[in-house]
Each structure stands twice: as C-alpha cells, then as structure tokens.
PDB file of N, CA and C in Angstrom:
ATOM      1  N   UNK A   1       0.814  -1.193   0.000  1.00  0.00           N
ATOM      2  CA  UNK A   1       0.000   0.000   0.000  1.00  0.00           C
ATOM      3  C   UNK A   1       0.862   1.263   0.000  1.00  0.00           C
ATOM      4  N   UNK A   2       1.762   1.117   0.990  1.00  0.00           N
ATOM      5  CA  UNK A   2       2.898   2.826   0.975  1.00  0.00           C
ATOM      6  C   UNK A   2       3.229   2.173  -0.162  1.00  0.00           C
ATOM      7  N   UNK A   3       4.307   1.683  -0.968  1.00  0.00           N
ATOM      8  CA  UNK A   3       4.926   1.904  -2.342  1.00  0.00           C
ATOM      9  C   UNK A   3       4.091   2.562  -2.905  1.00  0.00           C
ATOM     10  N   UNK A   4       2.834   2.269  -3.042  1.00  0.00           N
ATOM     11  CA  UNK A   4       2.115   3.088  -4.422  1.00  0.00           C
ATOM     12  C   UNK A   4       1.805   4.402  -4.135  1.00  0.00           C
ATOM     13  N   UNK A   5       1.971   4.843  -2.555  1.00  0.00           N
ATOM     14  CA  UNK A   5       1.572   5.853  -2.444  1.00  0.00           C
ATOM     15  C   UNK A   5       2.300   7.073  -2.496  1.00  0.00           C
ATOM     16  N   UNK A   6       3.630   6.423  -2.011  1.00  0.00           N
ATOM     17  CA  UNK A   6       5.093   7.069  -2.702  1.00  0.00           C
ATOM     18  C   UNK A   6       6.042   6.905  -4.041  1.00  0.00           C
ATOM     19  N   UNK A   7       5.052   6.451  -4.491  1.00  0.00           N
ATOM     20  CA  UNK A   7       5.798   5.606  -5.556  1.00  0.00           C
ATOM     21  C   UNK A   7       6.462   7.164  -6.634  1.00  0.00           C
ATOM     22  N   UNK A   8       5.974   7.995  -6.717  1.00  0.00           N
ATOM     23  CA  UNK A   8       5.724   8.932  -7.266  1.00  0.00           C
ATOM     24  C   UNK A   8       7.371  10.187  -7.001  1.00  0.00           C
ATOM     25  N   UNK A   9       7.649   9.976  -5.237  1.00  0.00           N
ATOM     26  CA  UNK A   9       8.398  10.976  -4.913  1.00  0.00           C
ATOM     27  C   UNK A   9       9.900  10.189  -5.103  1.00  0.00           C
ATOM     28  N   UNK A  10      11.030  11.748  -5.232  1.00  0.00           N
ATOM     29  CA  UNK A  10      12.167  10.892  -5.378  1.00  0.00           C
ATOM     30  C   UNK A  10      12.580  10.385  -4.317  1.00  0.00           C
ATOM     31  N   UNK A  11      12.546  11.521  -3.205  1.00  0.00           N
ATOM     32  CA  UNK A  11      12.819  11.272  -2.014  1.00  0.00           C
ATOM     33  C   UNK A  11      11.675  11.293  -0.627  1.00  0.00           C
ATOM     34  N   UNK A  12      11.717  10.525   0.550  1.00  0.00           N
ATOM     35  CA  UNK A  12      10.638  10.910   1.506  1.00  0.00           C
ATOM     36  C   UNK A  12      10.750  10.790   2.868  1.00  0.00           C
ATOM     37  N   UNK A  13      11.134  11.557   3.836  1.00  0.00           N
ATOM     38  CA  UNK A  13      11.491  11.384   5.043  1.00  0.00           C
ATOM     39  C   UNK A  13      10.797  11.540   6.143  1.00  0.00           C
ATOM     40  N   UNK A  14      10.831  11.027   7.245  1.00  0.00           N
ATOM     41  CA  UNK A  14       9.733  10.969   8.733  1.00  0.00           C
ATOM     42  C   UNK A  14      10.253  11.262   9.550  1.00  0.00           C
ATOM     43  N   UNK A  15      10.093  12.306  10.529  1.00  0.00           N
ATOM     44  CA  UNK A  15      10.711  12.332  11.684  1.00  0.00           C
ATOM     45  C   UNK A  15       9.760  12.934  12.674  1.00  0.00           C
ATOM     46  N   UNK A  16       9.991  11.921  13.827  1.00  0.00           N
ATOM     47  CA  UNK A  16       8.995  12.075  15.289  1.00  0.00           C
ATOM     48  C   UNK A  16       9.852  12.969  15.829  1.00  0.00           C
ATOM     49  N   UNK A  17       9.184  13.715  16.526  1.00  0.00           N
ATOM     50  CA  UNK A  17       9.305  15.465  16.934  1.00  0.00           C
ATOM     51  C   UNK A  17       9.094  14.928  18.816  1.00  0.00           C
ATOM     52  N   UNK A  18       7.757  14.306  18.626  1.00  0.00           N
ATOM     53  CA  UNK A  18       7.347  13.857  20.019  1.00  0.00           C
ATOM     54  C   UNK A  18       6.096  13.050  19.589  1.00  0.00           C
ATOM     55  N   UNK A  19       6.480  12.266  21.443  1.00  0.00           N
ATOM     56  CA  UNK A  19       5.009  11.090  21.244  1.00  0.00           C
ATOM     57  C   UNK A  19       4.606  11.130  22.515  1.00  0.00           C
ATOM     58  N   UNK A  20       3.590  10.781  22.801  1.00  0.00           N
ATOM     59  CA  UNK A  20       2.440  10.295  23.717  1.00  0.00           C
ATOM     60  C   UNK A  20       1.785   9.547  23.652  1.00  0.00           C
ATOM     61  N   UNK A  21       2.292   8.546  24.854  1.00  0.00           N
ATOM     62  CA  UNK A  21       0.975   7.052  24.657  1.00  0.00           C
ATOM     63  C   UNK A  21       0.489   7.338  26.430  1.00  0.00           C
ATOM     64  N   UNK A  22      -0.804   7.124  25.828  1.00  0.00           N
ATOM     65  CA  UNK A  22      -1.385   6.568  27.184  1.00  0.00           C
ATOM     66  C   UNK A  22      -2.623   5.199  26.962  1.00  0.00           C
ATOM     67  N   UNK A  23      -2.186   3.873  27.570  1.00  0.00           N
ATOM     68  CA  UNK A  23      -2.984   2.802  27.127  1.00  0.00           C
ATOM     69  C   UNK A  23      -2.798   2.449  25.255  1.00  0.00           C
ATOM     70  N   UNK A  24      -4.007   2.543  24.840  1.00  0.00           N
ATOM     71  CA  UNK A  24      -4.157   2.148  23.664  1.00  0.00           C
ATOM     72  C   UNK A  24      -4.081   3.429  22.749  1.00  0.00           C
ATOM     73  N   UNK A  25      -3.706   4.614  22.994  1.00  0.00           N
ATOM     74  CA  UNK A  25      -3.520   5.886  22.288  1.00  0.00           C
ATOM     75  C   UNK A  25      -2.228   6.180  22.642  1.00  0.00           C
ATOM     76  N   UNK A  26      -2.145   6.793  21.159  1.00  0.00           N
ATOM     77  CA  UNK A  26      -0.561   7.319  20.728  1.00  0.00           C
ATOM     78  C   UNK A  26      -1.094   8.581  20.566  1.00  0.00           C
ATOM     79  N   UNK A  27      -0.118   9.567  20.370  1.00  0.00           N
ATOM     80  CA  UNK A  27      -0.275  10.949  19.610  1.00  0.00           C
ATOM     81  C   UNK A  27       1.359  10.960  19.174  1.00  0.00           C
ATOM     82  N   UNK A  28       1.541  11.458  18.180  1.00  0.00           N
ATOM     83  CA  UNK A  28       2.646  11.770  17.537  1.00  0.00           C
ATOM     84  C   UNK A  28       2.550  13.285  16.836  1.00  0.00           C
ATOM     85  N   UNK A  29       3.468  13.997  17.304  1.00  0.00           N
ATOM     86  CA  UNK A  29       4.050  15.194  16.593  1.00  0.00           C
ATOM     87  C   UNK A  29       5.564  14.456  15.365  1.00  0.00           C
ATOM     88  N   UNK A  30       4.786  14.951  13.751  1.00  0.00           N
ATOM     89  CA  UNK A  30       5.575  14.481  13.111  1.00  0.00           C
ATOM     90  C   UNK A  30       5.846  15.871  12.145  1.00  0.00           C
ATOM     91  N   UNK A  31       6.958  14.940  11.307  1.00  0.00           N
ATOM     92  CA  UNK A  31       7.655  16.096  10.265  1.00  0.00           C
ATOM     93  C   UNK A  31       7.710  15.066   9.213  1.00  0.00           C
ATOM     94  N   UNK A  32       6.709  15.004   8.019  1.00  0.00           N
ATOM     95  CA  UNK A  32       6.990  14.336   7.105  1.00  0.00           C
ATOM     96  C   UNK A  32       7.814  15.729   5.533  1.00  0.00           C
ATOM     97  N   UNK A  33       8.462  14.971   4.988  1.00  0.00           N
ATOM     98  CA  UNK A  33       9.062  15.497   3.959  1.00  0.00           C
ATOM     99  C   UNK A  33       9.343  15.061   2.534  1.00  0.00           C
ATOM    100  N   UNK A  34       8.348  14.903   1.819  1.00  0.00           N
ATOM    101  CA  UNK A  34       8.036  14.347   0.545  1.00  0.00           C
ATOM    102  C   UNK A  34       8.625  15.393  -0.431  1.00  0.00           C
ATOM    103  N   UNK A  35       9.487  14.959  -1.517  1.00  0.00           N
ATOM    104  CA  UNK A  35      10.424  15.506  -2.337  1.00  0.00           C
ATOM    105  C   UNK A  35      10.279  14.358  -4.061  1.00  0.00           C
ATOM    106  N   UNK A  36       9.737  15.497  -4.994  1.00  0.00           N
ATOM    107  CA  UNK A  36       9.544  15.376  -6.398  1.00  0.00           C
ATOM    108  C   UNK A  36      11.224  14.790  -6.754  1.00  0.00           C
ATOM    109  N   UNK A  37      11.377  14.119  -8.151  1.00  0.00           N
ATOM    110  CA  UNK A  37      12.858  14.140  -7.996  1.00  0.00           C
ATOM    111  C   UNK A  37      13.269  15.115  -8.928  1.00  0.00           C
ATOM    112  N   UNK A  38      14.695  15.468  -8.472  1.00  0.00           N
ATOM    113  CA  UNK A  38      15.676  16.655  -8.679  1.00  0.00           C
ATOM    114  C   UNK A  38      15.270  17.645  -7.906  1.00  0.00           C
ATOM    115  N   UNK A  39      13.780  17.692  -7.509  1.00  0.00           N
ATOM    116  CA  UNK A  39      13.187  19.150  -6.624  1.00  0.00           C
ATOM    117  C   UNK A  39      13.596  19.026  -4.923  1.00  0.00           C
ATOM    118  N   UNK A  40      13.438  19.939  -3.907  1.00  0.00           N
ATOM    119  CA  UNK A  40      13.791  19.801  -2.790  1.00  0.00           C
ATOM    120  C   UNK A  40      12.866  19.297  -1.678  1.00  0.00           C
ATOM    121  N   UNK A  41      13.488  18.910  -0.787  1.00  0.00           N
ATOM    122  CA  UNK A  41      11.779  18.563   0.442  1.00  0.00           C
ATOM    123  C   UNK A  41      11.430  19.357   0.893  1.00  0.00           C
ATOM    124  N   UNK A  42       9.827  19.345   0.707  1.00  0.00           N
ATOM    125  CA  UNK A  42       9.101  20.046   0.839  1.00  0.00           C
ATOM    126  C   UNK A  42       8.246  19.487   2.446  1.00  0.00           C
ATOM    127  N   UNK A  43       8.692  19.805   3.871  1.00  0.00           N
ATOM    128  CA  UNK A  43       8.558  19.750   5.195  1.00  0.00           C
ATOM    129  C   UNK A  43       6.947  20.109   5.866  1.00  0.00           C
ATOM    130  N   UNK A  44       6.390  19.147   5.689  1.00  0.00           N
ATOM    131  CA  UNK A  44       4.806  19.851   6.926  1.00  0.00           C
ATOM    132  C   UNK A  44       5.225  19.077   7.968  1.00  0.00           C
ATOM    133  N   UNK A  45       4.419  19.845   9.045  1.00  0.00           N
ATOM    134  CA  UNK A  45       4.185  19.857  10.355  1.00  0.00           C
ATOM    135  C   UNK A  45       2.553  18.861  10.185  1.00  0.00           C
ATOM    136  N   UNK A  46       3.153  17.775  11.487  1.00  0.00           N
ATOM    137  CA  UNK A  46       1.648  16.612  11.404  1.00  0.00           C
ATOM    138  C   UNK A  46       1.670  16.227  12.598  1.00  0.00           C
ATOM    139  N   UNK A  47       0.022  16.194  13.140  1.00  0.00           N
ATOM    140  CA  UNK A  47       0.182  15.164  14.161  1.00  0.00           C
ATOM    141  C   UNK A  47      -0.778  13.997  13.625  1.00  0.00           C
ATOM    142  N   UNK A  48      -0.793  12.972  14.598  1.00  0.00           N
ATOM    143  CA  UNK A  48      -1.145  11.644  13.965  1.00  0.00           C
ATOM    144  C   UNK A  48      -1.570  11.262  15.576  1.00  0.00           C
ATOM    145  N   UNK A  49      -2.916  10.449  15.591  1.00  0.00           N
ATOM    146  CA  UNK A  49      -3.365  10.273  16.855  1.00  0.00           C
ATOM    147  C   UNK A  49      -4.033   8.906  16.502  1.00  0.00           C
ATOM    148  N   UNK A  50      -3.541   7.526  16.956  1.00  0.00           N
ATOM    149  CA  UNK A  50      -3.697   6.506  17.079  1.00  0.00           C
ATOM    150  C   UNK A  50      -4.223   5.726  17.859  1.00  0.00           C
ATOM    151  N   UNK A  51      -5.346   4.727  17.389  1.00  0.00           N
ATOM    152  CA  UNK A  51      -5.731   4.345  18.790  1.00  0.00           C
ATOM    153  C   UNK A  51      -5.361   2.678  18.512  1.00  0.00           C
ATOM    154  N   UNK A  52      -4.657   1.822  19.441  1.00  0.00           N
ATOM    155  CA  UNK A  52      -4.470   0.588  18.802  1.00  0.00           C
ATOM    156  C   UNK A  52      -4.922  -0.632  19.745  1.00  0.00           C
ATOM    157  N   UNK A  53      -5.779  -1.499  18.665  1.00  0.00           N
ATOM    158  CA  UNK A  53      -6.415  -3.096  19.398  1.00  0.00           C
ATOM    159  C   UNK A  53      -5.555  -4.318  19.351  1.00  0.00           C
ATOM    160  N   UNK A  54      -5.748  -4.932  19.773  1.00  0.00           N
ATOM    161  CA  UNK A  54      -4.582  -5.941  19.147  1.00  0.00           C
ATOM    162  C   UNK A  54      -3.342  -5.948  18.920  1.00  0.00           C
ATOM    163  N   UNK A  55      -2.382  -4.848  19.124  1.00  0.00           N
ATOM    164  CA  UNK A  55      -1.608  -4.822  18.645  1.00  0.00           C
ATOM    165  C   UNK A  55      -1.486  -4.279  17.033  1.00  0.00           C
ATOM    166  N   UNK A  56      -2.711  -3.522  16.525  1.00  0.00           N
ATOM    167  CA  UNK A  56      -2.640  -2.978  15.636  1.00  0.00           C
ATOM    168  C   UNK A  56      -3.584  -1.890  15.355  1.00  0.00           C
ATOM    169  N   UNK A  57      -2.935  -0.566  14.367  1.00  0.00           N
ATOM    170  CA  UNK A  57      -3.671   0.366  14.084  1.00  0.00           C
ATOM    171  C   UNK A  57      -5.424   0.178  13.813  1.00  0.00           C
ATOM    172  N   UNK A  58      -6.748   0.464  14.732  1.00  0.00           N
ATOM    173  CA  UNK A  58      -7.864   0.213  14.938  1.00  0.00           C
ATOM    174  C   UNK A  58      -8.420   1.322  14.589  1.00  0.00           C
ATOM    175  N   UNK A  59      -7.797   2.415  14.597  1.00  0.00           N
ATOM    176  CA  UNK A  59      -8.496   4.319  14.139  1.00  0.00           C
ATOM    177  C   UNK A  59      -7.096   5.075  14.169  1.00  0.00           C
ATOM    178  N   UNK A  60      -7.034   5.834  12.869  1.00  0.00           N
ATOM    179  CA  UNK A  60      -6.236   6.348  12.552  1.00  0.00           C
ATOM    180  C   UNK A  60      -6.178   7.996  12.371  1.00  0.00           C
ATOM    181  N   UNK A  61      -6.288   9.246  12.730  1.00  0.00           N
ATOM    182  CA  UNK A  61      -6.556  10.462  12.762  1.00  0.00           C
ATOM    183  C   UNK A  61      -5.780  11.321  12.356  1.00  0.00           C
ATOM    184  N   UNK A  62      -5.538  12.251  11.505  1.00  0.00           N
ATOM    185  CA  UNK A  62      -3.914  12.595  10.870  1.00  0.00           C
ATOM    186  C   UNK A  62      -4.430  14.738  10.297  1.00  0.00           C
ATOM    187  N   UNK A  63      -4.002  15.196  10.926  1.00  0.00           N
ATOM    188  CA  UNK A  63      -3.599  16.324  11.400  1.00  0.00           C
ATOM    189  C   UNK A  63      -2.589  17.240  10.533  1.00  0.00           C
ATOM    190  N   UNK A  64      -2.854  18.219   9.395  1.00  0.00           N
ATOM    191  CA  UNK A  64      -1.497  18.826   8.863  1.00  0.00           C
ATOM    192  C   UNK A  64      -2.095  20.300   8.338  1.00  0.00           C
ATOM    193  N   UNK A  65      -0.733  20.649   8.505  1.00  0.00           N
ATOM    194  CA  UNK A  65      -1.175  22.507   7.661  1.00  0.00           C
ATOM    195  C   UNK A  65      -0.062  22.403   6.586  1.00  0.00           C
ATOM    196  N   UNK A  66      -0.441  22.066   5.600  1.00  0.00           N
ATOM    197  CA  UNK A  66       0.552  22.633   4.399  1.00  0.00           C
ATOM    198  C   UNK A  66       1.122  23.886   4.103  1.00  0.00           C
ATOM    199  N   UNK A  67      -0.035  24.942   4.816  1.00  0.00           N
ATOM    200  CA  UNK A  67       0.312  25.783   3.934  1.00  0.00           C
ATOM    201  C   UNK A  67       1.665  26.652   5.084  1.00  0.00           C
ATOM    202  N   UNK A  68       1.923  26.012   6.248  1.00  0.00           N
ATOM    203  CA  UNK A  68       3.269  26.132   7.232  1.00  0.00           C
ATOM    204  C   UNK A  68       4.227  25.525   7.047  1.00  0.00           C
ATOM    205  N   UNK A  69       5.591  25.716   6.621  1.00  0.00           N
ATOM    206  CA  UNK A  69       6.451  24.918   6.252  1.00  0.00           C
ATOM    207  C   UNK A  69       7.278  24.673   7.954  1.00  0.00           C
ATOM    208  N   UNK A  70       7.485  23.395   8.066  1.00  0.00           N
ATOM    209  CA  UNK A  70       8.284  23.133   9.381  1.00  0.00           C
ATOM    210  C   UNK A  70       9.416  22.693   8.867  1.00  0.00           C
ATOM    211  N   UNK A  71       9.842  23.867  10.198  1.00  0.00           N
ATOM    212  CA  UNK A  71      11.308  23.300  10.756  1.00  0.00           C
ATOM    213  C   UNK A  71      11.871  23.029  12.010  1.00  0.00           C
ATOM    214  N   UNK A  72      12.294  21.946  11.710  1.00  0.00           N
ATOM    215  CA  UNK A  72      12.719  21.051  13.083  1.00  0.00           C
ATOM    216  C   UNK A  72      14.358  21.512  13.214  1.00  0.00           C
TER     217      UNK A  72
END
C-alpha cells in the first residue's frame, strides 16, 4: 500500500518530533518530507493520533497545515 503511495516521490522522510501514549492511544508530533525528484523537500508539520487493538492500528486520525512549512 505505501509503495504506491510514494511511488511517485524521489525522495521521503519521517521524523517524530514527540510522542504520547497513554494505554491504547498514541499521539505523535511528526515532520513528514516528501520531495519530487531533482526538486527539494518540501517539510509539513503533522500530528497523527492513534488508537491501537490488538496490537494494531484500529483508528487512525492525521492532522497537517501545508500551507506552514516546518522546521525542526
């Protein structure tokens, strides 16, 4: 499922900023950075709020402002 969804960029990077779990919820402050190729990364600011059963993603909630470029 991710290959196809990146399949597109040259480059694509993740970085956790900060997290919070309590029980079966996560929250994550992220910095994703998706980059065209030859062009540069282009940095949003995300949070991502998870709730997990089993041992796996059960509700997924995802948080971004494009139009703010972050820097970490």
């Amino acid at each position: 499922m991710w290959a196809d969804v990146f399949r597109d960029f040259g480059q694509v990077r993740f970085e956790t900023l900060n997290q919070a779990v309590n029980g079966d919820l996560v929250i994550a402050e992220l910095v994703y950075s998706p980059a065209l190729p030859g062009k540069p990364l282009a940095p949003v600011r995300n949070l991502a709020v998870y709730e997990i059963r089993e041992g796996k993603i059960a509700a997924w909630r995802d948080y971004a402002n494009p139009q703010k470029p972050a820097s970490s």
